[in-house]
C-alpha atoms as a PDB file:
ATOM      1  CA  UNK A   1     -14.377 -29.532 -24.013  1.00  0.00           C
ATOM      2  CA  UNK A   2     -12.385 -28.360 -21.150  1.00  0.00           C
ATOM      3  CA  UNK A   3     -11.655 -30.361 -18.231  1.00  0.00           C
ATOM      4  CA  UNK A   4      -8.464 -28.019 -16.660  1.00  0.00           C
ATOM      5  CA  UNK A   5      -8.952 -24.828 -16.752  1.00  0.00           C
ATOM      6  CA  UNK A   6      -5.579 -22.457 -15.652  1.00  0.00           C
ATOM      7  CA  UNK A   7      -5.630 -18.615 -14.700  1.00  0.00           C
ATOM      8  CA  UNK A   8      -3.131 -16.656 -12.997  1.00  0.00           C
ATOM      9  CA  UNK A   9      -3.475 -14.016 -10.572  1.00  0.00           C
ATOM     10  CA  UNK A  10      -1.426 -11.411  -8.736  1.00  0.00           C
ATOM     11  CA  UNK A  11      -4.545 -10.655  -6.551  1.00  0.00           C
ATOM     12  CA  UNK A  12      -5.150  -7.250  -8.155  1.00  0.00           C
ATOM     13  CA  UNK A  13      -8.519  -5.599  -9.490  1.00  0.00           C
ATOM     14  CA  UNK A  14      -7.543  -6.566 -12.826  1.00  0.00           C
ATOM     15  CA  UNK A  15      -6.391 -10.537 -12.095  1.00  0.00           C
ATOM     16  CA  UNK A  16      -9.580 -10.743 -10.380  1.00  0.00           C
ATOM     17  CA  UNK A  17     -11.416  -9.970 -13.777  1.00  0.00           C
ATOM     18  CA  UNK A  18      -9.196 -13.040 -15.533  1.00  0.00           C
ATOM     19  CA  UNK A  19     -10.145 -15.388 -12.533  1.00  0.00           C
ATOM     20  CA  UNK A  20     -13.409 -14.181 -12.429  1.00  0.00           C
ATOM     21  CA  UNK A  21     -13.901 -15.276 -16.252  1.00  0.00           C
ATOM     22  CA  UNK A  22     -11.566 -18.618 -15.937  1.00  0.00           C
ATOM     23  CA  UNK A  23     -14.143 -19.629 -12.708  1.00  0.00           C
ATOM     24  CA  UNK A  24     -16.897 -19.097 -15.356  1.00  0.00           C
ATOM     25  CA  UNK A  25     -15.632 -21.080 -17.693  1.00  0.00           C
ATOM     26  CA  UNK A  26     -14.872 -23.517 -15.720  1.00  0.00           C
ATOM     27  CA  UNK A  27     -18.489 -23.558 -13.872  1.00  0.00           C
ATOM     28  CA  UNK A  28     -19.946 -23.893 -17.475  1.00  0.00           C
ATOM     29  CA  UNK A  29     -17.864 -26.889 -18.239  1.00  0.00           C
ATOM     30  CA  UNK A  30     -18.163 -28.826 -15.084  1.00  0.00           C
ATOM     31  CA  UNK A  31     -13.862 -28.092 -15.003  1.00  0.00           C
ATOM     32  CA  UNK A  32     -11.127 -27.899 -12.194  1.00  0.00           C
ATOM     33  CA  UNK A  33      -9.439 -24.331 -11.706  1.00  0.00           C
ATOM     34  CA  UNK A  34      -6.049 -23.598 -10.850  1.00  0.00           C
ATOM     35  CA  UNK A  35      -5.514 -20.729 -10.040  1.00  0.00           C
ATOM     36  CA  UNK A  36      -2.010 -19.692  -9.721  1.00  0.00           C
ATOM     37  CA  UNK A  37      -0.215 -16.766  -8.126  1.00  0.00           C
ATOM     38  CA  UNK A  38       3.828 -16.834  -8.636  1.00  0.00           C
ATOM     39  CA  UNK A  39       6.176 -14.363  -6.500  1.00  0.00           C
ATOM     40  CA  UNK A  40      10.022 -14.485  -6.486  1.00  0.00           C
ATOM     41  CA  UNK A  41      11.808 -15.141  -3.127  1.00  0.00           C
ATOM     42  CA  UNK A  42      14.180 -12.719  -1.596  1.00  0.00           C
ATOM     43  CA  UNK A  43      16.814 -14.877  -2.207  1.00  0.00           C
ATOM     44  CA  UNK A  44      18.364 -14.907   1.058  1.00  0.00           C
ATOM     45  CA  UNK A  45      20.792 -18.102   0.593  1.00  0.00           C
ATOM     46  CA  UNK A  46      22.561 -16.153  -2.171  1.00  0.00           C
ATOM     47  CA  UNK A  47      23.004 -13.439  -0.655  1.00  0.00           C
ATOM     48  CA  UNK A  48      24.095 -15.170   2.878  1.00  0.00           C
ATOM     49  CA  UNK A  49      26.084 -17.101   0.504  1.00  0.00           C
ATOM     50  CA  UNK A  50      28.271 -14.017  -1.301  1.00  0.00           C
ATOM     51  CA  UNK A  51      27.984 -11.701   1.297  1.00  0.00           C
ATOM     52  CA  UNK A  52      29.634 -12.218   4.703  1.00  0.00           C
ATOM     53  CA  UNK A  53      28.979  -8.873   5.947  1.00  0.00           C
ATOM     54  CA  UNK A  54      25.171  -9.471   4.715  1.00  0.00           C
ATOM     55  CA  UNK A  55      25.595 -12.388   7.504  1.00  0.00           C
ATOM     56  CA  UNK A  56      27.028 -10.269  10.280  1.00  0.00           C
ATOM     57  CA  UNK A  57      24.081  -8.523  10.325  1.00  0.00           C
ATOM     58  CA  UNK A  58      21.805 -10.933   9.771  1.00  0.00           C
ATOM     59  CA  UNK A  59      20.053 -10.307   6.559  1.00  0.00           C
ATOM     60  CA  UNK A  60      20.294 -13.862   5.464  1.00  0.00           C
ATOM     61  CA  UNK A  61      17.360 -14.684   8.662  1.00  0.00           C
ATOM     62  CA  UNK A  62      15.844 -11.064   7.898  1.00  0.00           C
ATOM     63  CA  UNK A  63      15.386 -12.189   4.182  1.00  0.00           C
ATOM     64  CA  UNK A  64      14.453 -15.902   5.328  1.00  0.00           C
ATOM     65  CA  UNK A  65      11.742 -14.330   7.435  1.00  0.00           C
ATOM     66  CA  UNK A  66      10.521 -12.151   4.772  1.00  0.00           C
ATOM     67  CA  UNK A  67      10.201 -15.025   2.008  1.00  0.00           C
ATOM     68  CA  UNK A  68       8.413 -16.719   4.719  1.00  0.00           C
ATOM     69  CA  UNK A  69       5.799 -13.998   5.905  1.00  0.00           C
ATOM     70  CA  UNK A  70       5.405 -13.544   2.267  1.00  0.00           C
ATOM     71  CA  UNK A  71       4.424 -17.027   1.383  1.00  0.00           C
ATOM     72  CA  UNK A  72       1.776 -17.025   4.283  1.00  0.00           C
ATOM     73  CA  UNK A  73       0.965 -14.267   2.976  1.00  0.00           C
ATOM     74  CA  UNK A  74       0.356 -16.247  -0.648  1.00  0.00           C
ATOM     75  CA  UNK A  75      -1.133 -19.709   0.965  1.00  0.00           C
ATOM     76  CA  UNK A  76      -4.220 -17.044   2.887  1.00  0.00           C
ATOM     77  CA  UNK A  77      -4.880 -15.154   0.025  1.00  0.00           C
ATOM     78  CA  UNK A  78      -5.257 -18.249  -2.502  1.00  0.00           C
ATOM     79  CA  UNK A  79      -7.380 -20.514   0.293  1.00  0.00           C
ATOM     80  CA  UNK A  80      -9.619 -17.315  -0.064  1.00  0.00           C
ATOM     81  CA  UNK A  81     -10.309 -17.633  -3.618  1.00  0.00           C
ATOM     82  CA  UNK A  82     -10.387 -21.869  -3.543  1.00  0.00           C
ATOM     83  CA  UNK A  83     -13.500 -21.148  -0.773  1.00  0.00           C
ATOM     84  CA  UNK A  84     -15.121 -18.094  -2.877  1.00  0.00           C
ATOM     85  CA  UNK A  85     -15.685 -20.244  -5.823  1.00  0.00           C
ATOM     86  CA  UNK A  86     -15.921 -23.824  -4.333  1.00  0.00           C
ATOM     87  CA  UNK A  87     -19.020 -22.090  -2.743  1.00  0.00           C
ATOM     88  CA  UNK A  88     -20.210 -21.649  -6.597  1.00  0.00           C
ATOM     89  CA  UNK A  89     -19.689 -25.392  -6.985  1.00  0.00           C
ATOM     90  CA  UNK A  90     -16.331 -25.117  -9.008  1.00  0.00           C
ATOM     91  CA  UNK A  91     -13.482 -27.768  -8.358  1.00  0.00           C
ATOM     92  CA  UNK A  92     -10.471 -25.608  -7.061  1.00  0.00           C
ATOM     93  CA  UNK A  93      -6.854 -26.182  -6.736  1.00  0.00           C
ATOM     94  CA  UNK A  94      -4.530 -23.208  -5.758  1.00  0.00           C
ATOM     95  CA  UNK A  95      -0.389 -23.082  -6.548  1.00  0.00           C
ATOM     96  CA  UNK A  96       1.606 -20.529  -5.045  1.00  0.00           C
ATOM     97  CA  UNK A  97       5.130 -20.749  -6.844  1.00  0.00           C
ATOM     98  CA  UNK A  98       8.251 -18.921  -6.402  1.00  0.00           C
ATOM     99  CA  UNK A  99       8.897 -18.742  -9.755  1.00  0.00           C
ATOM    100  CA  UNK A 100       8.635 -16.319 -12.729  1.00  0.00           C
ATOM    101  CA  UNK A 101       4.626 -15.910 -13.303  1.00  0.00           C
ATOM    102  CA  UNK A 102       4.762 -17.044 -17.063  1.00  0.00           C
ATOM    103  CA  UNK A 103       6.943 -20.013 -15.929  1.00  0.00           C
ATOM    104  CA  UNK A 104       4.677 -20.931 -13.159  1.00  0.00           C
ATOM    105  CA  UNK A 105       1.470 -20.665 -15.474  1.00  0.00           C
ATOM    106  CA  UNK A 106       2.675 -22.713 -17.731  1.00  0.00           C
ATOM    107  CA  UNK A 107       4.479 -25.503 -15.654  1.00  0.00           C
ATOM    108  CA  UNK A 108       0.758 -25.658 -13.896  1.00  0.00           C
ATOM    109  CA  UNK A 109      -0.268 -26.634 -17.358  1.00  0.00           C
ATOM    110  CA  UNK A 110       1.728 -28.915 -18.330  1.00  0.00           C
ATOM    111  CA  UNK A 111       1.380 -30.424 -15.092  1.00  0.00           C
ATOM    112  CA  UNK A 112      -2.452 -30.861 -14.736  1.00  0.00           C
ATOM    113  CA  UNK A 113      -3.239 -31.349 -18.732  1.00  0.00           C
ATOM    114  CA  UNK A 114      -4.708 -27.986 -18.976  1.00  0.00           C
ATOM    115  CA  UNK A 115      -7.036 -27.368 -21.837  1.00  0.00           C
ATOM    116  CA  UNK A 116      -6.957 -23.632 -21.882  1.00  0.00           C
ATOM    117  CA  UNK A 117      -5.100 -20.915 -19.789  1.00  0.00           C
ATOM    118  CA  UNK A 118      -6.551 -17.388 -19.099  1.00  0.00           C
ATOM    119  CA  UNK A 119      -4.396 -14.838 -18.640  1.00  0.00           C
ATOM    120  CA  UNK A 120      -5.325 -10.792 -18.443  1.00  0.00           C
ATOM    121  CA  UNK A 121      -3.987  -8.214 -20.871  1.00  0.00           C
ATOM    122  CA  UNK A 122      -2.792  -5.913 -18.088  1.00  0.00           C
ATOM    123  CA  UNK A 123      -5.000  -2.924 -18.809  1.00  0.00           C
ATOM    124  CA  UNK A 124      -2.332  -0.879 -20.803  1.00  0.00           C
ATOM    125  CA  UNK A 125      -3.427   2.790 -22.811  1.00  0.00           C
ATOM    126  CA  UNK A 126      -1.911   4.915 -25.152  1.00  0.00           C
ATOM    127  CA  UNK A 127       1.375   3.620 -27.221  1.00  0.00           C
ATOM    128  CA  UNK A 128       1.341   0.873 -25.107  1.00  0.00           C
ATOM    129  CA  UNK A 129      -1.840  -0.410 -25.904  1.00  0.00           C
ATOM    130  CA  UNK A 130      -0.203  -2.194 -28.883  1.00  0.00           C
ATOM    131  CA  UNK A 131       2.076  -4.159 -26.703  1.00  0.00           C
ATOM    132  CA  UNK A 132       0.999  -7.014 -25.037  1.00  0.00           C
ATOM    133  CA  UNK A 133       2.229  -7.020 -21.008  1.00  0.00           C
ATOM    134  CA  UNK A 134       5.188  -9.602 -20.795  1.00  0.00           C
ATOM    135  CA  UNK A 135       3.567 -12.489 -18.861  1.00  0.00           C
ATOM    136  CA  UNK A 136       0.936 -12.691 -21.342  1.00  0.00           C
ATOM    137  CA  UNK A 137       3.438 -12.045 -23.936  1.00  0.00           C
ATOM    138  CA  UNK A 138       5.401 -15.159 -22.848  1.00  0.00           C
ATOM    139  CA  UNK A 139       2.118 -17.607 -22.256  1.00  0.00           C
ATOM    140  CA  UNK A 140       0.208 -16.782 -26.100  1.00  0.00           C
ATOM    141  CA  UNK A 141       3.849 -17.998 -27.440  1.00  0.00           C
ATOM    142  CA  UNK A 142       4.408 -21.041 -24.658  1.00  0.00           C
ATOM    143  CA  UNK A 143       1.424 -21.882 -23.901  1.00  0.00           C
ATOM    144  CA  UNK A 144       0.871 -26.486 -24.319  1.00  0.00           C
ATOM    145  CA  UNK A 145      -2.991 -25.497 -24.828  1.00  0.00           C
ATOM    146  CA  UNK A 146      -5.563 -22.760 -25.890  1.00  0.00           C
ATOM    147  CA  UNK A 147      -5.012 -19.516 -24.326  1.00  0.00           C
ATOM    148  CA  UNK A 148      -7.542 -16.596 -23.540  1.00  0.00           C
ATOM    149  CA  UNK A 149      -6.518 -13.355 -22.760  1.00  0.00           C
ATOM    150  CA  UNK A 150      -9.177 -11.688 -20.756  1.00  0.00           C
ATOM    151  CA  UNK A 151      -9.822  -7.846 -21.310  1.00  0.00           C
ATOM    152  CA  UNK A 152      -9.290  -6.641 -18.058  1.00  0.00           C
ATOM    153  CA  UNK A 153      -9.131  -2.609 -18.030  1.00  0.00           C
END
């Protein structure tokens, strides 16, 4: 029934409870996980780009160094979870994006054919409870295949 199975994660407590249940699912099934963590870049060429004082001081290399640490940073982090679960037997790929998290979820599914996506619901209480976080939000509406939100607070 499901041959690609997509989660995203932002390595917190809570993301590990949605890859936790996609690596499950995908176990059962006999699957291959993605799992995919999206972060934005500091955006040093626009800034170098608009800013020539920015230059003088040389935030454009500052913010190039940052973007780069950071997607170390990313790459260590996701070859972490790829060996956790490959050790269960599960057929792991990793993407590390910088991109917008619901954008990067679902261009990972359109990409590999996913059959289902797992996303969590961001642990929210009170009045907020009733409102779904946005990157869920934006994958139960975009989402090309089935979508699970995982209970995650």
């Amino acid at each position: 029934m499901y041959a690609n199975v997509v989660v995203g994660t932002d390595f917190s407590e809570t993301a590990d409870k949605a890859v936790a249940q996609a690596a499950a699912i995908a176990k059962s099934f006999g699957a291959q996980l993605h799992i995919v963590t999206a972060f934005k870049p500091a955006m040093a060429s626009s800034i170098a780009g608009t800013s020539l004082e920015a230059m003088a001081y040389g935030a454009a290399t500052a913010l190039s160094e940052v973007d780069s640490h950071v997607a170390e940073e990313v790459e260590a982090r996701l070859d972490a979870l790829e060996k956790l679960y490959a050790k269960d037997g599960i057929e792991v790929k990793t993407h590390g994006l910088a991109a917008d998290p619901a954008e990067a979820l679902i261009d990972v599914c359109e990409d590999c054919g996913a059959d289902l996506v797992v996303v969590g619901n961001r642990g929210m209480g009170g009045v907020k409870r009733f409102v779904l976080g946005s990157v869920p939000n934006k994958i139960s509406h975009h989402s090309p295949c089935s979508v699970l939100i995982v209970h995650t607070s």
